[in-house]
N, C-alpha and C. Protein backbone atom coordinates (compact mmCIF):
# COMPACT_ATOMS: atom_id res chain seq x y z
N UNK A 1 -2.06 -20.68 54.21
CA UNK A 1 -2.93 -20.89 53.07
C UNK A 1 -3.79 -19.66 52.81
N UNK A 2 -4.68 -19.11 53.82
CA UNK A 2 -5.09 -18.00 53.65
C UNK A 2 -4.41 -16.71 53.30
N UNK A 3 -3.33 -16.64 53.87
CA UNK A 3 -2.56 -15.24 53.17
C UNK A 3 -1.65 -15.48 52.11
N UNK A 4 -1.90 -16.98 51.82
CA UNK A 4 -1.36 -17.06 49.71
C UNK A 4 -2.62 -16.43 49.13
N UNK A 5 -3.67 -17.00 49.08
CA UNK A 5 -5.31 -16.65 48.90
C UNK A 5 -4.82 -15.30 48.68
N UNK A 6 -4.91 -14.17 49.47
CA UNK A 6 -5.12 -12.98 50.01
C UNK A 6 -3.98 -12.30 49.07
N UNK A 7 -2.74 -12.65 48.50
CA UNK A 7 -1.77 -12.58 48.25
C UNK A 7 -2.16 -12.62 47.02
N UNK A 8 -2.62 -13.71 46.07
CA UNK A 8 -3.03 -14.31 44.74
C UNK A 8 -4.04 -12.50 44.33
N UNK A 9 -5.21 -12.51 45.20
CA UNK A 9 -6.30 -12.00 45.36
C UNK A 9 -5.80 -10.44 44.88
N UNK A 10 -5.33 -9.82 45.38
CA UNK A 10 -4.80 -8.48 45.59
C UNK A 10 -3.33 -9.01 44.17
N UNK A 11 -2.81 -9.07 44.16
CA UNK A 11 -1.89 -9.25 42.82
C UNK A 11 -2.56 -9.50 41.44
N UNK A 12 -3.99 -9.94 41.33
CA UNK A 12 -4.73 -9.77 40.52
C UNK A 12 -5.67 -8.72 40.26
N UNK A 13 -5.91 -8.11 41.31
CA UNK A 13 -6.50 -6.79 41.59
C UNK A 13 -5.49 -5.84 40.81
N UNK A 14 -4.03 -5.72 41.71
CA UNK A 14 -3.40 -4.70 41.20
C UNK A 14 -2.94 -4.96 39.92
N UNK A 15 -2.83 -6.22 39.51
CA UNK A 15 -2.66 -6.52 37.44
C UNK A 15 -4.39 -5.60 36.92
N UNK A 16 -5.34 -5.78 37.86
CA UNK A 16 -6.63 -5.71 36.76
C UNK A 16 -6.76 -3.82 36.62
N UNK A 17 -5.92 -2.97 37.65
CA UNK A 17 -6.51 -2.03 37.82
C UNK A 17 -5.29 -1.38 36.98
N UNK A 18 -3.71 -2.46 36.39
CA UNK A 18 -2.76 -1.72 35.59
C UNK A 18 -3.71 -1.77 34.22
N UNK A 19 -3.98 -2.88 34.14
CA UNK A 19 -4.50 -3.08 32.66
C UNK A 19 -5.65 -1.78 32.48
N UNK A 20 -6.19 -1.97 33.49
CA UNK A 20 -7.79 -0.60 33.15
C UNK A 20 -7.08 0.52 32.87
N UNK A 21 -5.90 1.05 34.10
CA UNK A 21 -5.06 2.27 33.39
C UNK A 21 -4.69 2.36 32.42
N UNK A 22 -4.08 1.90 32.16
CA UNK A 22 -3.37 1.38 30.60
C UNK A 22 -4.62 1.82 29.46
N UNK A 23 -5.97 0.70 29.24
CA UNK A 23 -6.59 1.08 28.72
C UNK A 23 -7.45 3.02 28.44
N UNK A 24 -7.57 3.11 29.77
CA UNK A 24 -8.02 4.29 29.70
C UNK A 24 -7.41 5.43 29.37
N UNK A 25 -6.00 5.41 29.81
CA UNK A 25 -4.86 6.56 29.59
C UNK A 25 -4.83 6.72 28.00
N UNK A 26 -4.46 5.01 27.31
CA UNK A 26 -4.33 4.84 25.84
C UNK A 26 -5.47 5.41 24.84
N UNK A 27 -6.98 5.23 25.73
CA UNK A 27 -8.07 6.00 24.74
C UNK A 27 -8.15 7.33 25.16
N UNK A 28 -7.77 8.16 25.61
CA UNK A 28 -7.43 9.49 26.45
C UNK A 28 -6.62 10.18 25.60
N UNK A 29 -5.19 9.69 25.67
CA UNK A 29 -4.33 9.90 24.82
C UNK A 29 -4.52 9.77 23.20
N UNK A 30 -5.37 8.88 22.96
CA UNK A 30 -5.91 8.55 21.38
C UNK A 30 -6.81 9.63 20.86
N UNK A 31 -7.82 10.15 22.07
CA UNK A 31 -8.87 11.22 21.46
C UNK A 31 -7.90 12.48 21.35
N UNK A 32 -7.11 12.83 21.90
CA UNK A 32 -5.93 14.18 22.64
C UNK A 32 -5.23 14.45 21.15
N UNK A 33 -4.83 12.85 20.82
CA UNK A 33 -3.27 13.18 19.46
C UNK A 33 -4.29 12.28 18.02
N UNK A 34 -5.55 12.06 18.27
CA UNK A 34 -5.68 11.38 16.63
C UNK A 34 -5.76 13.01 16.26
N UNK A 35 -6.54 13.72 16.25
CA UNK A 35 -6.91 15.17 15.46
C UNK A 35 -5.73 15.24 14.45
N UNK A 36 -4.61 15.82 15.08
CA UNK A 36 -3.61 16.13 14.75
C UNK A 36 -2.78 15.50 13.46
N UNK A 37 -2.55 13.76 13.84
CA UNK A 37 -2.48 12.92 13.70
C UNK A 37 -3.02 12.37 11.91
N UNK A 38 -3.86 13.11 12.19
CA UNK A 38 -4.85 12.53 11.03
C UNK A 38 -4.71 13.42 10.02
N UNK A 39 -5.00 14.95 10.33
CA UNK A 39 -4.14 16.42 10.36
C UNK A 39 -3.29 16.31 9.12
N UNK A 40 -1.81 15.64 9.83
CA UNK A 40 -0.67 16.11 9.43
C UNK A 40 -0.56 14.90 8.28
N UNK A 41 -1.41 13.28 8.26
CA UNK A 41 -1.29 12.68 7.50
C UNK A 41 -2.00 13.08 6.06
N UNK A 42 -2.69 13.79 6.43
CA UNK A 42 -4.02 14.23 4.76
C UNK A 42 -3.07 15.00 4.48
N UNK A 43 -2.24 16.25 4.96
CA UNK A 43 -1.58 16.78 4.48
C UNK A 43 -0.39 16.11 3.59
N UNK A 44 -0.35 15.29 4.36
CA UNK A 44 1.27 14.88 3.23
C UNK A 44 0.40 14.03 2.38
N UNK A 45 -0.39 13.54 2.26
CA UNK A 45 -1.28 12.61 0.74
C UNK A 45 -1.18 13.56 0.25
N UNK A 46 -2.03 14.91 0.64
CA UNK A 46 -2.09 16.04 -0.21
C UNK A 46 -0.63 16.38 -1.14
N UNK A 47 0.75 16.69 -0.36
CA UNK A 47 1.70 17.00 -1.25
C UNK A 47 2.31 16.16 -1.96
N UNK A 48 1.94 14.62 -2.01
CA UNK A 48 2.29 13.91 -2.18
C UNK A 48 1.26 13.98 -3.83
N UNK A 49 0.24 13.64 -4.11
CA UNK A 49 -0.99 13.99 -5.11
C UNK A 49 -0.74 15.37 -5.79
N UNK A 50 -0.34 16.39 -4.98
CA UNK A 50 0.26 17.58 -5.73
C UNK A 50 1.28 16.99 -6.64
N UNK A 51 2.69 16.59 -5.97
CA UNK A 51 3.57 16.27 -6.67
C UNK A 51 3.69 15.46 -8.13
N UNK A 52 2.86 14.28 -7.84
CA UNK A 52 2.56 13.52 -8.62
C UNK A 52 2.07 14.28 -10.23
N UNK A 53 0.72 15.07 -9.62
CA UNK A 53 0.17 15.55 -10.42
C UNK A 53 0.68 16.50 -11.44
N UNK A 54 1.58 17.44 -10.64
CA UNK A 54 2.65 18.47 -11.12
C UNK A 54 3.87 18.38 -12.17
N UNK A 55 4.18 16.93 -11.86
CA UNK A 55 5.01 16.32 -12.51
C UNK A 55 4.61 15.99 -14.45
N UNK A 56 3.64 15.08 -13.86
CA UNK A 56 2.50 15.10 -14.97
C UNK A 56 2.41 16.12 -16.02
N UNK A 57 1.98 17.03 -15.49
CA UNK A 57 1.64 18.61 -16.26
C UNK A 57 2.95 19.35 -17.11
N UNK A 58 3.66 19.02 -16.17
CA UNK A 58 5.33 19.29 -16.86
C UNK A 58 5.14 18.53 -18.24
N UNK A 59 5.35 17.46 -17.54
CA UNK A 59 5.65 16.21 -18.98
C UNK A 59 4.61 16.72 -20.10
N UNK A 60 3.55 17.11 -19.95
CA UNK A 60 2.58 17.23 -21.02
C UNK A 60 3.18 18.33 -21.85
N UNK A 61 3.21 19.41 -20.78
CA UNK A 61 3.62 21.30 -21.41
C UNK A 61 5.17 21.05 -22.54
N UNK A 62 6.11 20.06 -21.83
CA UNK A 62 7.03 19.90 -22.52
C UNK A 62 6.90 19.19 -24.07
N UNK A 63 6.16 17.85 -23.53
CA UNK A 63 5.75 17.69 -25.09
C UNK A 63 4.73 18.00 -26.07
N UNK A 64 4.29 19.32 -25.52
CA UNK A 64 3.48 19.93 -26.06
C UNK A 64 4.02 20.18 -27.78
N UNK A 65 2.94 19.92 -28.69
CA UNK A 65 3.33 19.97 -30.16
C UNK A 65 3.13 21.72 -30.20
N UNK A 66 4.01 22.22 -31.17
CA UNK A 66 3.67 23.96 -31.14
C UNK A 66 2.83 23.76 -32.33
N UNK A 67 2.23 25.04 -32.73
CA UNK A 67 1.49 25.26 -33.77
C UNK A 67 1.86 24.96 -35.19
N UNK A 68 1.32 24.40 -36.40
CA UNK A 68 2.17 24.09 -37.56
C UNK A 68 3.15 23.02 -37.16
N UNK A 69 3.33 22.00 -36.16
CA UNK A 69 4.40 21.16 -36.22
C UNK A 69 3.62 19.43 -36.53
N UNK A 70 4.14 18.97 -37.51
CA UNK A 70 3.58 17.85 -37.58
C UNK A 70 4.71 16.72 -37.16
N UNK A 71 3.75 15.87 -36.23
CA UNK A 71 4.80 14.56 -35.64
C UNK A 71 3.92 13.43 -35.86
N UNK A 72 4.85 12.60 -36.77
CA UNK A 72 4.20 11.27 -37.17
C UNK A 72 5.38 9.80 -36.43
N UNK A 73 4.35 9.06 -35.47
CA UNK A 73 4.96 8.31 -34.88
C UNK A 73 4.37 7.00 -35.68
N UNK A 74 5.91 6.31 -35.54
CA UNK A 74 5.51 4.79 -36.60
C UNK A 74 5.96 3.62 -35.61
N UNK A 75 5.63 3.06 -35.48
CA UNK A 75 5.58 1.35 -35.19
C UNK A 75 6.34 0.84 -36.01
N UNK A 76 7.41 0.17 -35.86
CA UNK A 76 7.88 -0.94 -36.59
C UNK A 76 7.15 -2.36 -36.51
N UNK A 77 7.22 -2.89 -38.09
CA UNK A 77 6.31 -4.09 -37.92
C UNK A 77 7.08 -5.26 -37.31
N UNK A 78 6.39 -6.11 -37.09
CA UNK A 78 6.72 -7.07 -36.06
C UNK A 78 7.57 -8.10 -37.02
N UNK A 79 9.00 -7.94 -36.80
CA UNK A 79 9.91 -8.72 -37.54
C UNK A 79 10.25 -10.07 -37.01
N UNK A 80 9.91 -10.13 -35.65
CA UNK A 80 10.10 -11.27 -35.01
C UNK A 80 9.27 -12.32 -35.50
N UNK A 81 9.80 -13.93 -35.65
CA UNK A 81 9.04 -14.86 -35.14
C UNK A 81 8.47 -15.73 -34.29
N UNK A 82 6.84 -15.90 -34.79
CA UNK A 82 6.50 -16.48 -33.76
C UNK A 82 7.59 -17.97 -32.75
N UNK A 83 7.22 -17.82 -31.42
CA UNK A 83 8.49 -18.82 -30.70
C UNK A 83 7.03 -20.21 -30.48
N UNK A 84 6.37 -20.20 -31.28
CA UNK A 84 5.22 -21.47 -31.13
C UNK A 84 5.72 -22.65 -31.45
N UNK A 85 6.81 -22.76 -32.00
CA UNK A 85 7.12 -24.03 -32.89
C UNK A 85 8.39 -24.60 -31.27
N UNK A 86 7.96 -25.75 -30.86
CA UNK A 86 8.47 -26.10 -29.44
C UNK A 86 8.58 -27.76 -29.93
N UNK A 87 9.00 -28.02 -31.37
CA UNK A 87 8.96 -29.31 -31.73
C UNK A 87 8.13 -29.94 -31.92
N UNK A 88 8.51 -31.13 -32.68
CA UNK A 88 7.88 -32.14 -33.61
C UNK A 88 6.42 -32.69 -33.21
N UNK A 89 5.31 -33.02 -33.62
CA UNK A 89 4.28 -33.48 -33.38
C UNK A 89 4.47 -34.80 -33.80
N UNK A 90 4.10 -35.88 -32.93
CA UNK A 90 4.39 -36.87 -32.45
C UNK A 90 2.84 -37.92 -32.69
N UNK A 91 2.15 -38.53 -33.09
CA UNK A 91 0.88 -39.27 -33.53
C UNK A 91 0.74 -40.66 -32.90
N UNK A 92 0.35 -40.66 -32.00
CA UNK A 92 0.30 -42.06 -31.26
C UNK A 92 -1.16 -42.96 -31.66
N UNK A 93 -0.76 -44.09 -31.43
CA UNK A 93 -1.67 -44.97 -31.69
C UNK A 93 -1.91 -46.12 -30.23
N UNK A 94 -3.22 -45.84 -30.11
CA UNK A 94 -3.17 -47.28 -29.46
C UNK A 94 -3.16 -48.65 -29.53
N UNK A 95 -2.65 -49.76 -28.78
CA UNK A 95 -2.26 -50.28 -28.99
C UNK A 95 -3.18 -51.68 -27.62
N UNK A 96 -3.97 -52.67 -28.43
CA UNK A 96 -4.80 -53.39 -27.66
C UNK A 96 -4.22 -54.73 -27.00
């Protein structure tokens, strides 16, 4: 009975002192590689926000109007009808 005890005792020890490693190595390792980490992620938002943006600027320069050019954009009017009409209205009465 005593050296189950003793047995239990020490197998919880050596679980409590994996877990503390574990913890400590993991925040060790966390201060060592976030820098970097963090680093290399702003960078790619960055080319990523470049790109975006770049793209953009294209599209504008291209449809850029030149000097003396007149562009008149029209709307077609709305030929469709309304789809409101979903049948007959129906008038009920009550009935005592």
């Amino acid at each position: 009975m005593i050296i189950l005890n003793k047995a239990m005792f020490l197998g919880l020890l050596k679980t409590i002192s994996y877990l503390l490693l574990f913890y400590y190595g993991f925040k060790f390792l966390a201060r060592l590689f976030a820098p970097f980490l963090i680093k290399k992620a702003t960078e790619t938002i960055k080319k990523k926000a470049a790109q975006q943006f770049g793209g953009q600027e294209r599209q504008r320069q291209e449809n850029a109007v030149k000097e003396g050019e007149t562009i008149i954009d029209k709307n077609p009017g709305s030929t469709q009808e309304s789809k409101k009409s979903f049948g007959d209205y129906v008038d009920f009465e009550e009935i005592d």
